[in-house]
C-alpha atoms as a PDB file:
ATOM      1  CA  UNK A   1     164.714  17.124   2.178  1.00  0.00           C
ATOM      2  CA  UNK A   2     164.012  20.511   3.691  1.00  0.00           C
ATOM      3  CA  UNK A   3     166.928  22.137   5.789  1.00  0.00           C
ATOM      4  CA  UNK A   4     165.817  23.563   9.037  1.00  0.00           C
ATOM      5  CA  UNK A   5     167.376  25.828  11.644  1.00  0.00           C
ATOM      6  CA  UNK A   6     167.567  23.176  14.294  1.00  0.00           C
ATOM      7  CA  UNK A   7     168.832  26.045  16.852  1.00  0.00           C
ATOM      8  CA  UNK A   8     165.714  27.914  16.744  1.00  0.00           C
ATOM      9  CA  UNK A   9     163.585  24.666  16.763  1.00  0.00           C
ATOM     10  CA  UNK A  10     165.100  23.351  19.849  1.00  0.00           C
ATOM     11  CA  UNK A  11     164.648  26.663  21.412  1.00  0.00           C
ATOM     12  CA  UNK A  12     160.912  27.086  20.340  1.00  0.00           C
ATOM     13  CA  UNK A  13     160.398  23.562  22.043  1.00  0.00           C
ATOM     14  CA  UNK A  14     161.946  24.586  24.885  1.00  0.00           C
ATOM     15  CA  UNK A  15     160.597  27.792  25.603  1.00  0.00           C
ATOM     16  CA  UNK A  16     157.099  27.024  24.968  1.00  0.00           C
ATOM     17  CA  UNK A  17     154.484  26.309  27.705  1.00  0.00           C
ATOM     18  CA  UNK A  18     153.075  22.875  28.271  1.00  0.00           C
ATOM     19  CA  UNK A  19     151.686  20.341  30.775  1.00  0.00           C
ATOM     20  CA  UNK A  20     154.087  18.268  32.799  1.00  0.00           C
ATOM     21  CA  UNK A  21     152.536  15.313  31.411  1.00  0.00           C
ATOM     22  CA  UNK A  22     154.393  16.652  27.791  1.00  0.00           C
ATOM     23  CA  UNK A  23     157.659  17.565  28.911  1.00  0.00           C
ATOM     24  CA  UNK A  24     159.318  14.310  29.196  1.00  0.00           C
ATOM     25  CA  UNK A  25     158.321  13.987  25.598  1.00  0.00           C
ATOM     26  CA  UNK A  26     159.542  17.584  24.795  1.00  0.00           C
ATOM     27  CA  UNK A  27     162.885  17.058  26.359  1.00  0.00           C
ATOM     28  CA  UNK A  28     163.544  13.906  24.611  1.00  0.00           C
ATOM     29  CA  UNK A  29     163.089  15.495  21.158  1.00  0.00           C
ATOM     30  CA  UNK A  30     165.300  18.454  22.579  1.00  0.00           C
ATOM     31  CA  UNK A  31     168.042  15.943  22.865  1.00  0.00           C
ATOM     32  CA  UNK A  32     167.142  14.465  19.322  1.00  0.00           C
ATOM     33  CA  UNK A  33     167.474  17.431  17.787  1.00  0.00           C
ATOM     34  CA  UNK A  34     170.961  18.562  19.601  1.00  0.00           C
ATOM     35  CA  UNK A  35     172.133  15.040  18.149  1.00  0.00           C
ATOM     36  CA  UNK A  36     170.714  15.018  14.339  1.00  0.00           C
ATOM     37  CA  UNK A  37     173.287  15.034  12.278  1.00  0.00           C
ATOM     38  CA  UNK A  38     174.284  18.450  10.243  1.00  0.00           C
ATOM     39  CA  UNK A  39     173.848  18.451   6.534  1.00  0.00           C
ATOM     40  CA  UNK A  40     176.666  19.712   5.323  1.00  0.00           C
ATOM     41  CA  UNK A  41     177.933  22.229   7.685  1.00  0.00           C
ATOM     42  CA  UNK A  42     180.567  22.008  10.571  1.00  0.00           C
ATOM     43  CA  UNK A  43     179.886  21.509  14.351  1.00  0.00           C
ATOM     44  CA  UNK A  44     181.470  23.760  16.636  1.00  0.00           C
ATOM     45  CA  UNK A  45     183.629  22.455  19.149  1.00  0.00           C
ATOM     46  CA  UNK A  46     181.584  25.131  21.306  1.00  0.00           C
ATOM     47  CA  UNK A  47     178.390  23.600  20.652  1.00  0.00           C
ATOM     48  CA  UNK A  48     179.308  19.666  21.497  1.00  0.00           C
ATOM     49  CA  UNK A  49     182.015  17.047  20.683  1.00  0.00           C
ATOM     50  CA  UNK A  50     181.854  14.310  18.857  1.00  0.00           C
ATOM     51  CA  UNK A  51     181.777  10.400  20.569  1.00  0.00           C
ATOM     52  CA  UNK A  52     184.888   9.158  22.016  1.00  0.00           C
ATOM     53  CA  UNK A  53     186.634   7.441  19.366  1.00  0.00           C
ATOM     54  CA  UNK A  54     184.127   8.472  16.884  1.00  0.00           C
ATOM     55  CA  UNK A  55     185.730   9.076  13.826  1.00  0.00           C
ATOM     56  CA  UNK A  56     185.180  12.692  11.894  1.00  0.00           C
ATOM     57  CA  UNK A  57     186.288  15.656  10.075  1.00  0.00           C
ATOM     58  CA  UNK A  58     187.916  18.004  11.992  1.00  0.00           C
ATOM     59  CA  UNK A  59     189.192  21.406  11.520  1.00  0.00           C
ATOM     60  CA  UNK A  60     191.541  23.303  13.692  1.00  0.00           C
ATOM     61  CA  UNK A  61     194.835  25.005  13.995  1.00  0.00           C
ATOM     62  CA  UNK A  62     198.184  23.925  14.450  1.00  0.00           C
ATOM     63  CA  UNK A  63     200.609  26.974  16.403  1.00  0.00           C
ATOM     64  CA  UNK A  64     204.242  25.960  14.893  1.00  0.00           C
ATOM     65  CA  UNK A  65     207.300  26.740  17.128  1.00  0.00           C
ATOM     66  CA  UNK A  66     207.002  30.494  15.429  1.00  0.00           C
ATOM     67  CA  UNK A  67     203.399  30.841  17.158  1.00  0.00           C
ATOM     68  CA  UNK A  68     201.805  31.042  13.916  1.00  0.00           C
ATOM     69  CA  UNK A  69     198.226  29.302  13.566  1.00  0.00           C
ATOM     70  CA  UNK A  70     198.483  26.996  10.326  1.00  0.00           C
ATOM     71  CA  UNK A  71     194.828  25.790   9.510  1.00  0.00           C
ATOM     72  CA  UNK A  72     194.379  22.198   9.264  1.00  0.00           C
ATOM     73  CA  UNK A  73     191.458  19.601   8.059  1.00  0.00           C
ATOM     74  CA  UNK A  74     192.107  16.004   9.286  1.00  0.00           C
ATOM     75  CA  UNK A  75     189.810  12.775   9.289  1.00  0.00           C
ATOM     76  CA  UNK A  76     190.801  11.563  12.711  1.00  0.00           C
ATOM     77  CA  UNK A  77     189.828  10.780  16.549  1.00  0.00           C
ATOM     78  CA  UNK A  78     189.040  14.284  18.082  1.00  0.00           C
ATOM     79  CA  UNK A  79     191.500  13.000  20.790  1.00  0.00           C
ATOM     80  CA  UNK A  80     194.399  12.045  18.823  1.00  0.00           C
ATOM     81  CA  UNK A  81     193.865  15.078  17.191  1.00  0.00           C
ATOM     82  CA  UNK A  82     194.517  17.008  20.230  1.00  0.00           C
ATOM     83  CA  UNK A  83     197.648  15.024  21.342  1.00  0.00           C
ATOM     84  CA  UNK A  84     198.959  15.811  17.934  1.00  0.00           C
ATOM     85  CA  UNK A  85     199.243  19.831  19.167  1.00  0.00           C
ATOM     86  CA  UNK A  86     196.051  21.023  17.238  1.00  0.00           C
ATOM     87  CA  UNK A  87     193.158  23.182  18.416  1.00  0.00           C
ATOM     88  CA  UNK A  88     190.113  21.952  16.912  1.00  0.00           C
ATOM     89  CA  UNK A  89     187.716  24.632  15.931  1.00  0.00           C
ATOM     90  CA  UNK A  90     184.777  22.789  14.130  1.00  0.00           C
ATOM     91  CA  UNK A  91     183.884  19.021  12.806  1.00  0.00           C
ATOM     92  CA  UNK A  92     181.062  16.865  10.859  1.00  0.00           C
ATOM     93  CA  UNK A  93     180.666  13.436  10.789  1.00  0.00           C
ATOM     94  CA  UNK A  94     182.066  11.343   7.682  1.00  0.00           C
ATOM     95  CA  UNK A  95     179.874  11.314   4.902  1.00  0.00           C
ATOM     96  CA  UNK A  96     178.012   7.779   4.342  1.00  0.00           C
ATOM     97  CA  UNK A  97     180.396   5.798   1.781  1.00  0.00           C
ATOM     98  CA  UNK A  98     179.487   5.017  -1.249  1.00  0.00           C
ATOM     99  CA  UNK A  99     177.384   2.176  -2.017  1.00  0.00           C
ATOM    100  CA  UNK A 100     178.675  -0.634  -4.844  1.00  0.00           C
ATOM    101  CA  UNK A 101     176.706  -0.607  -8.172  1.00  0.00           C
END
């Protein structure tokens, strides 16, 4: 497998000139690539969210009553994980499980 910096792909793509007969197809892999899955490394929040009700890694922050920022890394519903008074900063989806054998 060769890593690539899908950032600067999708920008290349996008900033390059073509016919208008090729940017339906250009946009479509845009979107592919903004969806392929990172190898390990953490989304940003900032960048995009995971489904609703997919379930992930997240991390984030939990402020106690004190204010202080306690950092946190839960396998839960982004959502639930909200409700539960943290501030999610990054997440990945779970790893594949193992197979038997």
């Amino acid at each position: 497998m060769r890593l690539i910096d899908a950032d600067a792909l999708d920008n290349r793509v996008l900033t390059t000139t073509y016919t208008e007969q090729n940017m339906w197809a250009l946009n479509l892999l845009s979107e592919y690539i903004k969806e392929a899955p990172t190898v390990n490394g953490w989304i940003s929040v900032k960048d995009r969210l995971p489904e609703k009700d997919e379930d992930v890694i997240i991390y984030g922050k939990y402020i106690g009553a004190s204010g202080t920022a306690y950092p946190e890394m839960l396998i839960t519903d982004i959502d639930e994980f909200v409700h539960s008074g943290y501030v999610p900063i990054a997440w990945m989806p779970l790893p594949e499980p193992p197979k038997e054998g």
